[in-house]
C-alpha atoms as a PDB file:
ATOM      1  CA  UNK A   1      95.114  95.770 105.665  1.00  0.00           C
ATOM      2  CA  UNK A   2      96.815  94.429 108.854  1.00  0.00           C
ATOM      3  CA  UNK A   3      97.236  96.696 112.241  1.00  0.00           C
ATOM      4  CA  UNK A   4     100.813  98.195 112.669  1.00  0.00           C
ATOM      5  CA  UNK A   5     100.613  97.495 116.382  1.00  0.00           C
ATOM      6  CA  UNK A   6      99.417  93.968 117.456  1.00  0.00           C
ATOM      7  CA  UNK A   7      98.814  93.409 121.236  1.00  0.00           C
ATOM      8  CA  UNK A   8      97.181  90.996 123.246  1.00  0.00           C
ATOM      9  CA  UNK A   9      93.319  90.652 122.021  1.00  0.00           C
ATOM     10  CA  UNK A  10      91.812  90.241 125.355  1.00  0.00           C
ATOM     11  CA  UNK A  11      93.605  93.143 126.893  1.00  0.00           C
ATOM     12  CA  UNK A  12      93.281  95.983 123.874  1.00  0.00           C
ATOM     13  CA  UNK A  13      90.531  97.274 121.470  1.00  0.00           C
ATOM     14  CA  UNK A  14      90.933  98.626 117.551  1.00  0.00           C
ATOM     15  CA  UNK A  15      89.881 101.057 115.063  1.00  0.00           C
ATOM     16  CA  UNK A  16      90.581 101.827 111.425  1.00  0.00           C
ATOM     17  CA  UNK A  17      88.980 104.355 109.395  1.00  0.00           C
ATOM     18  CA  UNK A  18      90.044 103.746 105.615  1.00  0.00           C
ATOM     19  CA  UNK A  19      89.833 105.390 102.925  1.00  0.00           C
ATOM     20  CA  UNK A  20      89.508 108.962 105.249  1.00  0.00           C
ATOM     21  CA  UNK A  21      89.411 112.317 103.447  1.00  0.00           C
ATOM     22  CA  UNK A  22      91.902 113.931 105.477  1.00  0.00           C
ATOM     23  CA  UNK A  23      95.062 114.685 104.436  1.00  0.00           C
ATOM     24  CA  UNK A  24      97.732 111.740 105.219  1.00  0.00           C
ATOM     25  CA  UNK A  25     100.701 114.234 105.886  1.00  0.00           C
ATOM     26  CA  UNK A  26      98.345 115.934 108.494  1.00  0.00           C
ATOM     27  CA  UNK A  27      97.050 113.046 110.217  1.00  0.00           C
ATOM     28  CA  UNK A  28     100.777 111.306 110.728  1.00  0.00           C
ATOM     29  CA  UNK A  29     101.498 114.701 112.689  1.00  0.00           C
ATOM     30  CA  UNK A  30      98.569 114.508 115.040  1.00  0.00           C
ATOM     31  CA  UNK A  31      98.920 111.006 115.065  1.00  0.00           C
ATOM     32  CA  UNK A  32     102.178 111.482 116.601  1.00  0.00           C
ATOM     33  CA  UNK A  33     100.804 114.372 118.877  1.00  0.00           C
ATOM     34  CA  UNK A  34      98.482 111.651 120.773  1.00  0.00           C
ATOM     35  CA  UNK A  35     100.280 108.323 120.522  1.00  0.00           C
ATOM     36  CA  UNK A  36     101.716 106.724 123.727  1.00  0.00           C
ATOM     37  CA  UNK A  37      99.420 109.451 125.847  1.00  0.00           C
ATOM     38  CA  UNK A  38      96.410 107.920 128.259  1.00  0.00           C
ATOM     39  CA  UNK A  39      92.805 108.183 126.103  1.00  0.00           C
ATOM     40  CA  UNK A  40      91.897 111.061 128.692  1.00  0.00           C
ATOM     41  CA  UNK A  41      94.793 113.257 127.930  1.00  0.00           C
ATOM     42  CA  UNK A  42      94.756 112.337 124.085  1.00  0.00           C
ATOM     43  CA  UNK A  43      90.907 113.154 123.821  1.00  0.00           C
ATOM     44  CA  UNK A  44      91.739 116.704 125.803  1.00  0.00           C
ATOM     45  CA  UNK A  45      94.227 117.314 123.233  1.00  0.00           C
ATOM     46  CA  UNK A  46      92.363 116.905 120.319  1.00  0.00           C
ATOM     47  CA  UNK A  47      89.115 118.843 122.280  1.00  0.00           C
ATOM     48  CA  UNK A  48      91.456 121.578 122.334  1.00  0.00           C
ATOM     49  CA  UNK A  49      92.993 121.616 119.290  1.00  0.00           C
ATOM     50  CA  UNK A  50      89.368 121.625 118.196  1.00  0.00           C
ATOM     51  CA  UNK A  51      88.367 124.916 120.324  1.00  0.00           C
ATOM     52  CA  UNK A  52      91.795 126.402 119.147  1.00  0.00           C
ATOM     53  CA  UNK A  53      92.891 126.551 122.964  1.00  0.00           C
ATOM     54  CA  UNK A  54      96.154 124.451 121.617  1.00  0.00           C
ATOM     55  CA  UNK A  55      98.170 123.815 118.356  1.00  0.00           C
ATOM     56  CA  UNK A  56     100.272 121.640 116.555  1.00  0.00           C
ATOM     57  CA  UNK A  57     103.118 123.573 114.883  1.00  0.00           C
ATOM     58  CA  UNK A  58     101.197 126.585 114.735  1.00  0.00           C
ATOM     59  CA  UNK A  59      98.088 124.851 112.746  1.00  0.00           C
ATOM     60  CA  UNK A  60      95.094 123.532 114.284  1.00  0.00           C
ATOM     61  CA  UNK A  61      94.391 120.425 111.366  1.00  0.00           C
ATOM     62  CA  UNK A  62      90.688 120.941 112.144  1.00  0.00           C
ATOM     63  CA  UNK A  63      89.017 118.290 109.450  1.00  0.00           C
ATOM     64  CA  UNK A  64      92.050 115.967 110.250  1.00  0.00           C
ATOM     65  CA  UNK A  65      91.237 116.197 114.364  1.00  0.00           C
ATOM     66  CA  UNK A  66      87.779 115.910 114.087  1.00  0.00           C
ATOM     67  CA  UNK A  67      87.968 112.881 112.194  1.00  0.00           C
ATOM     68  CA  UNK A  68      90.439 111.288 114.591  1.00  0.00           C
ATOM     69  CA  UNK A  69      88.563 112.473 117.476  1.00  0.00           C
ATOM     70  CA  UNK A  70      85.613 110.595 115.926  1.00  0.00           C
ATOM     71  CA  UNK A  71      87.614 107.114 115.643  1.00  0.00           C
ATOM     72  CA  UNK A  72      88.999 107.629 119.131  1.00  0.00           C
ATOM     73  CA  UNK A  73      85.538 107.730 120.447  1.00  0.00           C
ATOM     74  CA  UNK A  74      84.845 104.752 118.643  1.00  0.00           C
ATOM     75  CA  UNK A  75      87.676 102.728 119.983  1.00  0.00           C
ATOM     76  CA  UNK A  76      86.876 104.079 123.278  1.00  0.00           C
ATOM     77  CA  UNK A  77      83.222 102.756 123.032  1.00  0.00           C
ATOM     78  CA  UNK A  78      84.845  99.449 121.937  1.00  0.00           C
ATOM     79  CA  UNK A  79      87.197  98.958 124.680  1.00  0.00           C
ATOM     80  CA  UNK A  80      83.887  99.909 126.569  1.00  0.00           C
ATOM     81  CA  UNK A  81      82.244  96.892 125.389  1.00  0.00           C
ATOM     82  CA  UNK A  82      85.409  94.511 125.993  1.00  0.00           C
ATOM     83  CA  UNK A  83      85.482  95.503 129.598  1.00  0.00           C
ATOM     84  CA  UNK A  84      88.643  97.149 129.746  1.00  0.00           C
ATOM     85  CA  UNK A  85      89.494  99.738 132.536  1.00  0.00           C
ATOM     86  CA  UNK A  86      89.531 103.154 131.004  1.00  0.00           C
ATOM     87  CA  UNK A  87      91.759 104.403 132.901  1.00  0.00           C
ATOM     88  CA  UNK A  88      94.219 102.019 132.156  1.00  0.00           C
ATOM     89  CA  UNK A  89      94.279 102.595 128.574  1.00  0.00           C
ATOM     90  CA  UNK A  90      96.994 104.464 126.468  1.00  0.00           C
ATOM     91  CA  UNK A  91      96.850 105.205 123.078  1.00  0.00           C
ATOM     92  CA  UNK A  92      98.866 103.605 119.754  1.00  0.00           C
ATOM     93  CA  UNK A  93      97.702 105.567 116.555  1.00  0.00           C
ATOM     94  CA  UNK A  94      98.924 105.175 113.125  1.00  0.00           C
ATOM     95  CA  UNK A  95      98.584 106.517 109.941  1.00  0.00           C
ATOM     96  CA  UNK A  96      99.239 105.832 106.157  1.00  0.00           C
ATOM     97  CA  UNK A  97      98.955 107.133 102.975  1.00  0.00           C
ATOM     98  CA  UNK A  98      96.341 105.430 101.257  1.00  0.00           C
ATOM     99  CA  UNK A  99      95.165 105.856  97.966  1.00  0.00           C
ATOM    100  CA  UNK A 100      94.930 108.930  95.293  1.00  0.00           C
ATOM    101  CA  UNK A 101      92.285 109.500  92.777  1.00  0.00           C
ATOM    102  CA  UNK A 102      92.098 112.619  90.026  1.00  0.00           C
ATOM    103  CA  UNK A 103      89.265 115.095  90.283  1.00  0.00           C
ATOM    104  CA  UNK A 104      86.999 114.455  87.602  1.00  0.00           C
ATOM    105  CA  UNK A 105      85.148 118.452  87.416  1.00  0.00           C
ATOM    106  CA  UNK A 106      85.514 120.386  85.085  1.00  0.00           C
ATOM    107  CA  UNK A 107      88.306 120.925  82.432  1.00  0.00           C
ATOM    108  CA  UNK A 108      90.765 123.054  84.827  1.00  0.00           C
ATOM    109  CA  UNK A 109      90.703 121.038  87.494  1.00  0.00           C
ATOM    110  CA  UNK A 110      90.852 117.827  85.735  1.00  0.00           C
ATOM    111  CA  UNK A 111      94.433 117.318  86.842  1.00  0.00           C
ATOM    112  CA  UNK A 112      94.029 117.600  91.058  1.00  0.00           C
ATOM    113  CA  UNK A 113      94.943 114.731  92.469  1.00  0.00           C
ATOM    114  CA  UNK A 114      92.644 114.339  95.872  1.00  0.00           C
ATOM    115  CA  UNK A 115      94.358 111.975  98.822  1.00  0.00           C
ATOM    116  CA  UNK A 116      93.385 109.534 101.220  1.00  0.00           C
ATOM    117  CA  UNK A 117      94.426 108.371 104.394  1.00  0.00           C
ATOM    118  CA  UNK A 118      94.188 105.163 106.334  1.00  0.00           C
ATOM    119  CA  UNK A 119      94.398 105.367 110.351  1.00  0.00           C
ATOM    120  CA  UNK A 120      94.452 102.837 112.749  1.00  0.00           C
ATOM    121  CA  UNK A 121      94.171 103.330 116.409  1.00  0.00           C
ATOM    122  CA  UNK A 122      94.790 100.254 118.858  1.00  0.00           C
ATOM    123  CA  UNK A 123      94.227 100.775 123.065  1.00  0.00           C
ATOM    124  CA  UNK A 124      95.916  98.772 125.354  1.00  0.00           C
ATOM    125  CA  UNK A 125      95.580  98.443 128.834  1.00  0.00           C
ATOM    126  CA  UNK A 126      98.324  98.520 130.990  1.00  0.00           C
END
C-alpha cells in the first residue's frame, strides 16, 4: 500500500497501522479532526477526547483515538530519530477502509461482518 501524501523524505516522517480494529467510518472522522493541526495541538486533542474533556460530534471514538494516539506517538518518535524540529511539524492523517472478514462464533453470529481500517499518518516540517 502506497502513502496518500508523499513529501520530501528528508524533511517528513511516516506511519501506517494496517489492518487496525477500529472502525474505518470512525477513524476518517478523527482523522479529519487532527489533520493539517501542529503534532502538539493534535496530540492535546486526542488526550482530551480520551479524558472526555472534548468531543467529536457528540461521541468520544475512544478505541478509535487511542489507537491513533498510539501511531501518532510513533511517528513522533520517528521524526525524533530523523532529526526533525518538533515544533515545526504538522500533521497529514489518512484513513481507509481496509478489509472485512465474517465472525466465525457460534451459529447466530455467524453472519457479522467485523471491519478493518488502514491509517497512515505522514509529518512534515515546515
Amino acid at each position: 500500500m502506497s502513502y496518500t501524501y508523499s513529501p520530501k523524505p528528508e524533511k517528513s516522517a511516516k506511519v501506517i497501522g494496517r489492518g487496525l480494529r477500529i472502525s474505518p467510518r470512525s477513524s476518517v472522522t478523527v482523522c479529519r479532526a487532527i489533520n493539517g493541526k501542529h503534532v502538539s495541538k493534535g496530540g492535546r486533542l486526542l488526550a482530551d477526547i480520551l479524558a472526555r474533556k472534548r468531543s467529536l460530534n457528540g461521541k468520544y471514538y475512544d478505541n478509535c483515538v487511542s489507537t491513533i494516539a498510539d501511531l501518532l506517538k510513533n511517528a513522533e518518535a520517528n521524526a525524533e530519530a530523523k532529526g526533525l524540529d518538533p515544533s515545526k511539524l504538522m500533521i497529514h492523517a489518512s484513513s481507509h477502509r481496509g478489509y472485512s472478514f465474517r465472525r466465525p462464533r457460534r451459529f447466530k453470529m455467524r453472519g457479522q461482518a467485523r471491519k478493518i481500517a488502514n491509517v497512515q499518518i505522514v509529518l512534515q516540517e515546515r
